[in-house]
PDB file of N, CA and C in Angstrom:
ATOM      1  N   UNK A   1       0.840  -1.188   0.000  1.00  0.00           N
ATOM      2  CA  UNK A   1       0.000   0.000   0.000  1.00  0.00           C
ATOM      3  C   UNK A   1       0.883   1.248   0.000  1.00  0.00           C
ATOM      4  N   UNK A   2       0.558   2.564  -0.877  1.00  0.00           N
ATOM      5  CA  UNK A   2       1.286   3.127  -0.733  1.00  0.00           C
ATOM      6  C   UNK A   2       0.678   4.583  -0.011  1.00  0.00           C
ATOM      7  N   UNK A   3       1.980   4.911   0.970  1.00  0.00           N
ATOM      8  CA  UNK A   3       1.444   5.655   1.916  1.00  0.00           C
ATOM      9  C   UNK A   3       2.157   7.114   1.160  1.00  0.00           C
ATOM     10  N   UNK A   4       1.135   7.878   1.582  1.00  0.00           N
ATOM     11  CA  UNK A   4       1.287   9.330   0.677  1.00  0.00           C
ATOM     12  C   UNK A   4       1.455  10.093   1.454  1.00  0.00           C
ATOM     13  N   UNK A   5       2.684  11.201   1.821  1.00  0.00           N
ATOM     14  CA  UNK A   5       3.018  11.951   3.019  1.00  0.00           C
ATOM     15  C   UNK A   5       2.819  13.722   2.088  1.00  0.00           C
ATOM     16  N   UNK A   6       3.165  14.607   3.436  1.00  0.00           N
ATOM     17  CA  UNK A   6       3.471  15.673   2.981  1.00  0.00           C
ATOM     18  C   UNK A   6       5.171  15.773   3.215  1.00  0.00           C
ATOM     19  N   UNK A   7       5.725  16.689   2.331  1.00  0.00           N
ATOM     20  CA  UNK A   7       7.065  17.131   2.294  1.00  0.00           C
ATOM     21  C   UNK A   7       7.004  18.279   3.617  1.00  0.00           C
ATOM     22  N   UNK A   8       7.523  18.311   4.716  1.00  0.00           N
ATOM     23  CA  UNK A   8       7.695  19.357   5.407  1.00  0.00           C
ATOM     24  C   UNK A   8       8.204  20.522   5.382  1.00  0.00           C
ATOM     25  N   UNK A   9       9.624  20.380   4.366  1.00  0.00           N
ATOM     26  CA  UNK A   9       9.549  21.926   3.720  1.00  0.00           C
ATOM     27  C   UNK A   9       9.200  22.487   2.875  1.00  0.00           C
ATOM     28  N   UNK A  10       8.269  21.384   2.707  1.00  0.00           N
ATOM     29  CA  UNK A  10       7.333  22.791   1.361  1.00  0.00           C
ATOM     30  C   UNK A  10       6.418  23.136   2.322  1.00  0.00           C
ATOM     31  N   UNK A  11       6.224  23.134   4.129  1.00  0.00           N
ATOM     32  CA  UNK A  11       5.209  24.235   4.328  1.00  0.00           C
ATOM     33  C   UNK A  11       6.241  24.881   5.017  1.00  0.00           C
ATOM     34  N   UNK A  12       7.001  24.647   5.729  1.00  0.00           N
ATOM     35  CA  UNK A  12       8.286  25.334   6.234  1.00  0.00           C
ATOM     36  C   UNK A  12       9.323  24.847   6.416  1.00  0.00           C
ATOM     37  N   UNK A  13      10.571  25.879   6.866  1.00  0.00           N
ATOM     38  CA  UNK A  13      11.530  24.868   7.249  1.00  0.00           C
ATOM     39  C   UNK A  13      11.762  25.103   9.033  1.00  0.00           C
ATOM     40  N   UNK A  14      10.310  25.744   9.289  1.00  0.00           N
ATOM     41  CA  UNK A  14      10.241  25.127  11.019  1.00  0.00           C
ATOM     42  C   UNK A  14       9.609  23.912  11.117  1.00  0.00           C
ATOM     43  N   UNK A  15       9.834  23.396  11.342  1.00  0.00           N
ATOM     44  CA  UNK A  15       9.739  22.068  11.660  1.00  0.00           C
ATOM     45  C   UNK A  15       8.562  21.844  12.945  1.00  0.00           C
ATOM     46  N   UNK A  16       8.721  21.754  14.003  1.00  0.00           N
ATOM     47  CA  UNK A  16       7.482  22.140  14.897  1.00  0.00           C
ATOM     48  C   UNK A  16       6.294  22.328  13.962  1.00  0.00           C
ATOM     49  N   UNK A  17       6.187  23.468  13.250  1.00  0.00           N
ATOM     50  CA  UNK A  17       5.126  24.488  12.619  1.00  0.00           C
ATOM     51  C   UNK A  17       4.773  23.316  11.785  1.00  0.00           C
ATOM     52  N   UNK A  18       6.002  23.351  10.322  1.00  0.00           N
ATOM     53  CA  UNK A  18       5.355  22.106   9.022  1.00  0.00           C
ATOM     54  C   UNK A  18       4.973  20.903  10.006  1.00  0.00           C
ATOM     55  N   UNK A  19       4.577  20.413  11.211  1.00  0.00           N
ATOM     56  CA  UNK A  19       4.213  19.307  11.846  1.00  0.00           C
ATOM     57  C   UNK A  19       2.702  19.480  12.333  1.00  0.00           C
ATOM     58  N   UNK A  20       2.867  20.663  12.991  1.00  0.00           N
ATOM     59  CA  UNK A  20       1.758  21.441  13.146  1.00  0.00           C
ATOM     60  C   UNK A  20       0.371  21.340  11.939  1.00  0.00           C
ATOM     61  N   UNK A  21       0.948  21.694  11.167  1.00  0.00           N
ATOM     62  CA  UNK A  21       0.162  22.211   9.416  1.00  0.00           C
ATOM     63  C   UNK A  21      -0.699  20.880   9.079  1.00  0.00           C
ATOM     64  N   UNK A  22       0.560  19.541   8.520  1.00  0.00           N
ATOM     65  CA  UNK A  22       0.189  18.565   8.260  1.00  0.00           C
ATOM     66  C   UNK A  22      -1.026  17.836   9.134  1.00  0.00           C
ATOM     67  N   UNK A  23      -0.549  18.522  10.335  1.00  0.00           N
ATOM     68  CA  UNK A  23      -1.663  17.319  11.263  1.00  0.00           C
ATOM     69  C   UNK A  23      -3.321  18.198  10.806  1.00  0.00           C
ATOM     70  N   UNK A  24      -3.089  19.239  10.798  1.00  0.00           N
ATOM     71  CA  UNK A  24      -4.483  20.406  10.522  1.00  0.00           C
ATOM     72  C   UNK A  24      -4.728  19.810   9.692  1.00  0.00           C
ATOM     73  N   UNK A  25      -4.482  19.156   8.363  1.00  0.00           N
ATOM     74  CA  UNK A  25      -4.737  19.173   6.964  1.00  0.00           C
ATOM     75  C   UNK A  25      -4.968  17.557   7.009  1.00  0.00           C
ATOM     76  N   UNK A  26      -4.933  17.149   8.395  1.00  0.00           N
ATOM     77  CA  UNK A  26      -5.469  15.267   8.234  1.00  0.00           C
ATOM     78  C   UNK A  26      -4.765  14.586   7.567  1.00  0.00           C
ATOM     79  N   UNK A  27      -3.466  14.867   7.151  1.00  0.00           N
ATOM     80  CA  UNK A  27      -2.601  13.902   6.702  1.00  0.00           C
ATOM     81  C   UNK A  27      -1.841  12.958   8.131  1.00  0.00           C
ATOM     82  N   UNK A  28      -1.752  11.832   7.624  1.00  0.00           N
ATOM     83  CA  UNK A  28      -1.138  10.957   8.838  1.00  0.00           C
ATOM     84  C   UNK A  28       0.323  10.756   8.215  1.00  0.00           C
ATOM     85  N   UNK A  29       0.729  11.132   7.391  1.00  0.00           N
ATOM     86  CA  UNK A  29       2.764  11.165   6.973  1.00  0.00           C
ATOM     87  C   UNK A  29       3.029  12.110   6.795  1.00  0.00           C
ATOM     88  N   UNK A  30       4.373  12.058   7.127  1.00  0.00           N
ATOM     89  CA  UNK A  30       5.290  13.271   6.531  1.00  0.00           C
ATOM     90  C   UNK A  30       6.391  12.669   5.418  1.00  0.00           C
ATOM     91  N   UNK A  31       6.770  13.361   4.698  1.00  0.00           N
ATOM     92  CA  UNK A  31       7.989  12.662   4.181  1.00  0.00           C
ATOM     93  C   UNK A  31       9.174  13.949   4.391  1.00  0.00           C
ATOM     94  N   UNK A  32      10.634  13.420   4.613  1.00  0.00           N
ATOM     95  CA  UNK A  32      11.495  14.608   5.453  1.00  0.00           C
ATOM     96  C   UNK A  32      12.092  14.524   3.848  1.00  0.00           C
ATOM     97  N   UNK A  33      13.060  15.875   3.962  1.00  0.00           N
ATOM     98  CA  UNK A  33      14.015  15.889   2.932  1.00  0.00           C
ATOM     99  C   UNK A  33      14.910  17.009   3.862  1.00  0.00           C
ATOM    100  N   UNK A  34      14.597  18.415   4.086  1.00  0.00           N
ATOM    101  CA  UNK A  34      15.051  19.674   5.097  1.00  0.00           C
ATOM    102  C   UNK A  34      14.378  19.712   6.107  1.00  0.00           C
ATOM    103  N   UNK A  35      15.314  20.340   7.327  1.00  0.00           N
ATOM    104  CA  UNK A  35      13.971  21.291   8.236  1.00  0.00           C
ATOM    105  C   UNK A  35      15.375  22.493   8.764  1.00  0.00           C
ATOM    106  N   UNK A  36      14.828  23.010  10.006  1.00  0.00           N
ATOM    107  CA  UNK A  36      15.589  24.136  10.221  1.00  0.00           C
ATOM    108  C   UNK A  36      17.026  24.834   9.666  1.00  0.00           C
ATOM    109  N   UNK A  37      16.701  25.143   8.044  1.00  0.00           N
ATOM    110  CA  UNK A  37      17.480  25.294   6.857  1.00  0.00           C
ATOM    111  C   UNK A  37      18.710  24.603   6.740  1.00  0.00           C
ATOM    112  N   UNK A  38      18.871  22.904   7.088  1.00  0.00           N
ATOM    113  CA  UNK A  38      19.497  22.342   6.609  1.00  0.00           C
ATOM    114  C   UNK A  38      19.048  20.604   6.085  1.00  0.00           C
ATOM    115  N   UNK A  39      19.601  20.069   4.854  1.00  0.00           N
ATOM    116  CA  UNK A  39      19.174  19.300   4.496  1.00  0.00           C
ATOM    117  C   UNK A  39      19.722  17.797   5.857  1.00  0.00           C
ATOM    118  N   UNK A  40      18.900  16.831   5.654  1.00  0.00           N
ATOM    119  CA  UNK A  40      18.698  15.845   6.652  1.00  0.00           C
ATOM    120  C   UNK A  40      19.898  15.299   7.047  1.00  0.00           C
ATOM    121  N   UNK A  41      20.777  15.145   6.064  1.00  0.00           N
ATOM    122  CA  UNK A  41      22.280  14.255   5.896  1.00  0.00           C
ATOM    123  C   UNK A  41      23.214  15.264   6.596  1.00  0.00           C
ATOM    124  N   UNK A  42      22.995  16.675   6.622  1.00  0.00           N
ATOM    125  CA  UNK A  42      24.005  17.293   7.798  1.00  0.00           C
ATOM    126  C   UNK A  42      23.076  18.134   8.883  1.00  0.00           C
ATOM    127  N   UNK A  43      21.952  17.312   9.718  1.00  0.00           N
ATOM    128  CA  UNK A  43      21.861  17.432  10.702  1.00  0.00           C
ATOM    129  C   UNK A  43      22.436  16.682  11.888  1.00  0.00           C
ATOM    130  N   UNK A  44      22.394  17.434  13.098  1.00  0.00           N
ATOM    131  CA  UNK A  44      22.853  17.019  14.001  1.00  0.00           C
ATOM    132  C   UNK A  44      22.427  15.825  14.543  1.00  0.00           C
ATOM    133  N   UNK A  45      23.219  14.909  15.598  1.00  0.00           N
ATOM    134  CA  UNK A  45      22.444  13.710  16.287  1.00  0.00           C
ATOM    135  C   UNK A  45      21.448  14.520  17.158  1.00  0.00           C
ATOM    136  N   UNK A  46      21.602  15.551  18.001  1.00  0.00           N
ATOM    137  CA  UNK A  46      20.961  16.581  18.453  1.00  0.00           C
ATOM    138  C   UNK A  46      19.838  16.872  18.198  1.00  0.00           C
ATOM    139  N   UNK A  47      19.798  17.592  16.523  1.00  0.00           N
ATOM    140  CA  UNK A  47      18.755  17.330  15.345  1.00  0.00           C
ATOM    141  C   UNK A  47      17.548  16.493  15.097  1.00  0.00           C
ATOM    142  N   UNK A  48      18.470  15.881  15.003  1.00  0.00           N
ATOM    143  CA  UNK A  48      17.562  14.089  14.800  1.00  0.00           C
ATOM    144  C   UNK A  48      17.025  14.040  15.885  1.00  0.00           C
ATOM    145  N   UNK A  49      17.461  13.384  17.074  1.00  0.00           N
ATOM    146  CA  UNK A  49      16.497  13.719  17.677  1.00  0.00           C
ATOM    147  C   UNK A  49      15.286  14.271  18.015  1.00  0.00           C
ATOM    148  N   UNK A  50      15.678  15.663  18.256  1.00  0.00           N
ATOM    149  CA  UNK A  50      14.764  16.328  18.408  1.00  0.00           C
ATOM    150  C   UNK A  50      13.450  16.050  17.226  1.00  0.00           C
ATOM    151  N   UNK A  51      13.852  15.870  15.974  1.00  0.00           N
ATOM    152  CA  UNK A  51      13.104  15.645  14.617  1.00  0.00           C
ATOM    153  C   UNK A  51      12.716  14.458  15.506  1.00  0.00           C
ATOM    154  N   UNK A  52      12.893  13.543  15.937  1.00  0.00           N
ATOM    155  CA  UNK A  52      12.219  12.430  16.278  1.00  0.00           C
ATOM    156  C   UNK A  52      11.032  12.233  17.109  1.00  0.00           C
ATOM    157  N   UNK A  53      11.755  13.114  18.579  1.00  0.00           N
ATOM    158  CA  UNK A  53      10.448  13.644  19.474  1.00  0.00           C
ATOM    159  C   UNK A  53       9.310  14.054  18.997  1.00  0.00           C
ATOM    160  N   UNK A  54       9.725  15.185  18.343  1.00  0.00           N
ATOM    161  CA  UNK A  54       8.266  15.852  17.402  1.00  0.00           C
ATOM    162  C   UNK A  54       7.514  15.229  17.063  1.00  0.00           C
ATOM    163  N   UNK A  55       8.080  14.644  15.715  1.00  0.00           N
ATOM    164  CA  UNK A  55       7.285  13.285  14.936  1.00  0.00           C
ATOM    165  C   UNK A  55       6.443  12.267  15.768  1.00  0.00           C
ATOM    166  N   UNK A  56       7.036  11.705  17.151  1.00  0.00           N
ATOM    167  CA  UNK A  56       6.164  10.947  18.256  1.00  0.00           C
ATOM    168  C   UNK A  56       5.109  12.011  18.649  1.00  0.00           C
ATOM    169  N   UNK A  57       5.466  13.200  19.470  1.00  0.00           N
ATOM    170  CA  UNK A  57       4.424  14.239  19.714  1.00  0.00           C
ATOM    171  C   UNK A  57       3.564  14.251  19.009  1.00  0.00           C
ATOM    172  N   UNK A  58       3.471  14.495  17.624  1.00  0.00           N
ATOM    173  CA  UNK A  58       2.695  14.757  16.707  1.00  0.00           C
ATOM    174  C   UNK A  58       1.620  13.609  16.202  1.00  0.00           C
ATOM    175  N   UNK A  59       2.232  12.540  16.658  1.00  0.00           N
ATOM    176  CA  UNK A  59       1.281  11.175  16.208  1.00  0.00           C
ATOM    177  C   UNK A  59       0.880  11.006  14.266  1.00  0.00           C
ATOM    178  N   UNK A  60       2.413  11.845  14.232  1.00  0.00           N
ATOM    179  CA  UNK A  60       2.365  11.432  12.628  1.00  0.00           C
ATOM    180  C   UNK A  60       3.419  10.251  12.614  1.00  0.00           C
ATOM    181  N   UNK A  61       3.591   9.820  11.050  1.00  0.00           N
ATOM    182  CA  UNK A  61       4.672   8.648  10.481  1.00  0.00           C
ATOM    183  C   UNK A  61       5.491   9.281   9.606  1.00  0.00           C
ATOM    184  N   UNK A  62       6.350   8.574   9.203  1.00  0.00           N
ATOM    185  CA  UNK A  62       6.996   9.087   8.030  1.00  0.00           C
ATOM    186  C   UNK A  62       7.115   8.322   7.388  1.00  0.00           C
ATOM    187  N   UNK A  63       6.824   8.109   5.892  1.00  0.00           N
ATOM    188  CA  UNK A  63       6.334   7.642   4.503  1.00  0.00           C
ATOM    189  C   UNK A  63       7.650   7.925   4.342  1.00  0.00           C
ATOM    190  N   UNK A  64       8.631   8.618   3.707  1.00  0.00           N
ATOM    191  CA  UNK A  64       9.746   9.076   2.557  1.00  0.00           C
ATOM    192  C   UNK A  64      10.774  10.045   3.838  1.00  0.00           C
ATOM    193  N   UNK A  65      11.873   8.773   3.247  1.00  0.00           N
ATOM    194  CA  UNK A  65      13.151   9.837   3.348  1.00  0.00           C
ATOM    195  C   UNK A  65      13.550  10.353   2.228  1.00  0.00           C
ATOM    196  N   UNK A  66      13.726  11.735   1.904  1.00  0.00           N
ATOM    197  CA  UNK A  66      14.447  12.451   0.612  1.00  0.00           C
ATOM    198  C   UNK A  66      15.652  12.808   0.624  1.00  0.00           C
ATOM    199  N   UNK A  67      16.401  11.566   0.973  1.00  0.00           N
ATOM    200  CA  UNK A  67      18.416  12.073   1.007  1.00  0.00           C
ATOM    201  C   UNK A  67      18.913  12.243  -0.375  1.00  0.00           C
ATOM    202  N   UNK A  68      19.988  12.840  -0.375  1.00  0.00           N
ATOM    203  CA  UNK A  68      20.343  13.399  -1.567  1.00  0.00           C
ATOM    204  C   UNK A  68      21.774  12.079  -2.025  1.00  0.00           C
ATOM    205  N   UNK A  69      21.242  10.842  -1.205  1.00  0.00           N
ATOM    206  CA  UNK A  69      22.386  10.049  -1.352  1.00  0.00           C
ATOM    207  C   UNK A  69      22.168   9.442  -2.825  1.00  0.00           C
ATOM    208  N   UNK A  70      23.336   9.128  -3.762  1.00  0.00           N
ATOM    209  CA  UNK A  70      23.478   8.237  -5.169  1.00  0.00           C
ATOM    210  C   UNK A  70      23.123   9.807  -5.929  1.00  0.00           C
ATOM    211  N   UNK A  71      23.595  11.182  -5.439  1.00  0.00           N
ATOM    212  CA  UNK A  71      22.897  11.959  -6.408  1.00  0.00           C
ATOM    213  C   UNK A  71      24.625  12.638  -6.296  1.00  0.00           C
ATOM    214  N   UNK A  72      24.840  13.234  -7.201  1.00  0.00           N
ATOM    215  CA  UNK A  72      26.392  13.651  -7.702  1.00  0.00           C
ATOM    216  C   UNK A  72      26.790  15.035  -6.745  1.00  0.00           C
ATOM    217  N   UNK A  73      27.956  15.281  -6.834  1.00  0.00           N
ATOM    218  CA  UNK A  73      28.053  16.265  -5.483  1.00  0.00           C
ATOM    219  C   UNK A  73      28.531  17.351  -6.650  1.00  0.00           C
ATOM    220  N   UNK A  74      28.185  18.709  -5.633  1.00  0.00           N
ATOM    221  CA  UNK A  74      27.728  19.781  -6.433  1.00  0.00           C
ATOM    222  C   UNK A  74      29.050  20.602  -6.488  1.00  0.00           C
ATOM    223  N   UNK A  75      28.904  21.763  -7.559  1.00  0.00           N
ATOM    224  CA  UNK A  75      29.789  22.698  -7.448  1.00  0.00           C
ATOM    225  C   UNK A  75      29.141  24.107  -7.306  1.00  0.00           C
ATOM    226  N   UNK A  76      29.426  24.684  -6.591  1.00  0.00           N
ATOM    227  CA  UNK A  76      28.907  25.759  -6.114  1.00  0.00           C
ATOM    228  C   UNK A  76      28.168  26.413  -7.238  1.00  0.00           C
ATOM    229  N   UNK A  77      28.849  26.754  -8.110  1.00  0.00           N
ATOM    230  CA  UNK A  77      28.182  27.780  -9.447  1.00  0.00           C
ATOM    231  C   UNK A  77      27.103  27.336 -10.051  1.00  0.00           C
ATOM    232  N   UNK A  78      27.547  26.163 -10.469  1.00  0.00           N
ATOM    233  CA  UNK A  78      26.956  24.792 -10.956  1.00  0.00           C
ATOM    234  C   UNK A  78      25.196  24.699 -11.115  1.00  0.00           C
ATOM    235  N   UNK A  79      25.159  24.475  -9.483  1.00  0.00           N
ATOM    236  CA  UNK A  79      23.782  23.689  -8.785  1.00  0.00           C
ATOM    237  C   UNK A  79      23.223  24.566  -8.612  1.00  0.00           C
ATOM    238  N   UNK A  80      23.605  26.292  -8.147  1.00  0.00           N
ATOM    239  CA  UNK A  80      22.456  27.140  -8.271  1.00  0.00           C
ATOM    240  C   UNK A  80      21.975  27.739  -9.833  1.00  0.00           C
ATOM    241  N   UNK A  81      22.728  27.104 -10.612  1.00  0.00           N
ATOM    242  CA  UNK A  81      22.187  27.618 -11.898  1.00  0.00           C
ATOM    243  C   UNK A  81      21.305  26.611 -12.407  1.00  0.00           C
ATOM    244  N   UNK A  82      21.477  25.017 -11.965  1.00  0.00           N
ATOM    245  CA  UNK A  82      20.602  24.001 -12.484  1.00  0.00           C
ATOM    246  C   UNK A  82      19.247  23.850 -12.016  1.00  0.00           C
ATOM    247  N   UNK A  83      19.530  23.591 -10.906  1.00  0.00           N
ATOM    248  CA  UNK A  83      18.303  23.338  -9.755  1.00  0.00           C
ATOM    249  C   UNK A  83      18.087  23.910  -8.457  1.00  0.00           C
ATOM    250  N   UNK A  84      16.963  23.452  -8.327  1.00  0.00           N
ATOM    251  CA  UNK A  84      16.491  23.518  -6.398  1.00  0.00           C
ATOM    252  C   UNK A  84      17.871  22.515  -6.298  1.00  0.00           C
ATOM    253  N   UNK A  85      18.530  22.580  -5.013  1.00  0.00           N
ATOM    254  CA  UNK A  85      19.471  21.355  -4.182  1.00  0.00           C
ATOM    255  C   UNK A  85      18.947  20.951  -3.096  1.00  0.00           C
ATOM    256  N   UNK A  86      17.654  21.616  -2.659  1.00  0.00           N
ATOM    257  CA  UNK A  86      16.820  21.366  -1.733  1.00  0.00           C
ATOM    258  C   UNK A  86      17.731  21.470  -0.331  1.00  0.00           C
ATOM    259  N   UNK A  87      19.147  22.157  -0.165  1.00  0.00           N
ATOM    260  CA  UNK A  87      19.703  22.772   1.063  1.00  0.00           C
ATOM    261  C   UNK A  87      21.086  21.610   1.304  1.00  0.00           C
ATOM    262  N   UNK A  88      21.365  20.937  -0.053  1.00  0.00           N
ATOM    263  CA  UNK A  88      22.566  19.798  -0.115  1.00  0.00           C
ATOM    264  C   UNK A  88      23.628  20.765  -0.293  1.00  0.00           C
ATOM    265  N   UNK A  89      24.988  20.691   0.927  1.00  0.00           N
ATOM    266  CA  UNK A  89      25.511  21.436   0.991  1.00  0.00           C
ATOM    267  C   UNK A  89      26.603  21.321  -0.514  1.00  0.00           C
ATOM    268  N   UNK A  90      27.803  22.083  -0.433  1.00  0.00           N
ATOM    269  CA  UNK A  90      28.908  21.082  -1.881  1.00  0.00           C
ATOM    270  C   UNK A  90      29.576  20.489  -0.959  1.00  0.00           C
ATOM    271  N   UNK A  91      29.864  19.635  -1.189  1.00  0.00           N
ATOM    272  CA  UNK A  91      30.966  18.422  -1.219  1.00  0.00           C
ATOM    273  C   UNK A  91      31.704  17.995  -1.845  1.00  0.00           C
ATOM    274  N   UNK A  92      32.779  17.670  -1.232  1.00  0.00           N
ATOM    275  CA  UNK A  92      34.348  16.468  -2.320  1.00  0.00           C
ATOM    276  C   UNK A  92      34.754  15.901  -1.414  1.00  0.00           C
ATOM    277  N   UNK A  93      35.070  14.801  -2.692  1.00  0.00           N
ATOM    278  CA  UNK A  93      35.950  13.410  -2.068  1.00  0.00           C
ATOM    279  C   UNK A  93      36.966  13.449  -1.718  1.00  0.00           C
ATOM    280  N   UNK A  94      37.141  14.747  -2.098  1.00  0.00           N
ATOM    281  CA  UNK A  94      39.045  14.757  -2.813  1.00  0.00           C
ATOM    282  C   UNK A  94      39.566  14.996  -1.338  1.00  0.00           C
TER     283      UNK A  94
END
């Protein structure tokens, strides 16, 4: 079955609040990608957490993680001329 969430930063990137919203609007998922203007993969354990509490508080689920993992790492000039990066910082391997 497929479970259909809302994206939390497309209503904000407060987090509390986009938790808030979703529950008003009778959705029972969220799906994460950002929240307090950073993308999921460089939040804190701190972070997480806290993202976790909420999510229990809230008596929502989460349907979709949106990591930016298997997706190519950016170059500064680059990615704001292509796309949204949805808050993926740049990175190298090197």
């Amino acid at each position: 079955m497929c479970k259909v969430g809302v994206f939390t930063d497309e209503i904000s990137q407060d987090f509390e609040y986009a938790l808030a919203v979703v529950k008003e609007l009778g959705a029972g998922y969220v799906e994460l990608r950002s929240m307090w203007g950073k993308n999921l993969v460089d939040l804190s354990s701190s972070e997480l957490e806290k993202a976790k509490e909420l999510i229990k508080k809230s008596k929502l689920k989460v349907s979709i993680i949106a990591s930016p993992f298997f997706k190519c790492h950016l170059k500064k000039k680059e990615a704001k001329k292509s796309r949204d990066t949805y808050l993926v910082q740049e990175k190298s391997y090197s």
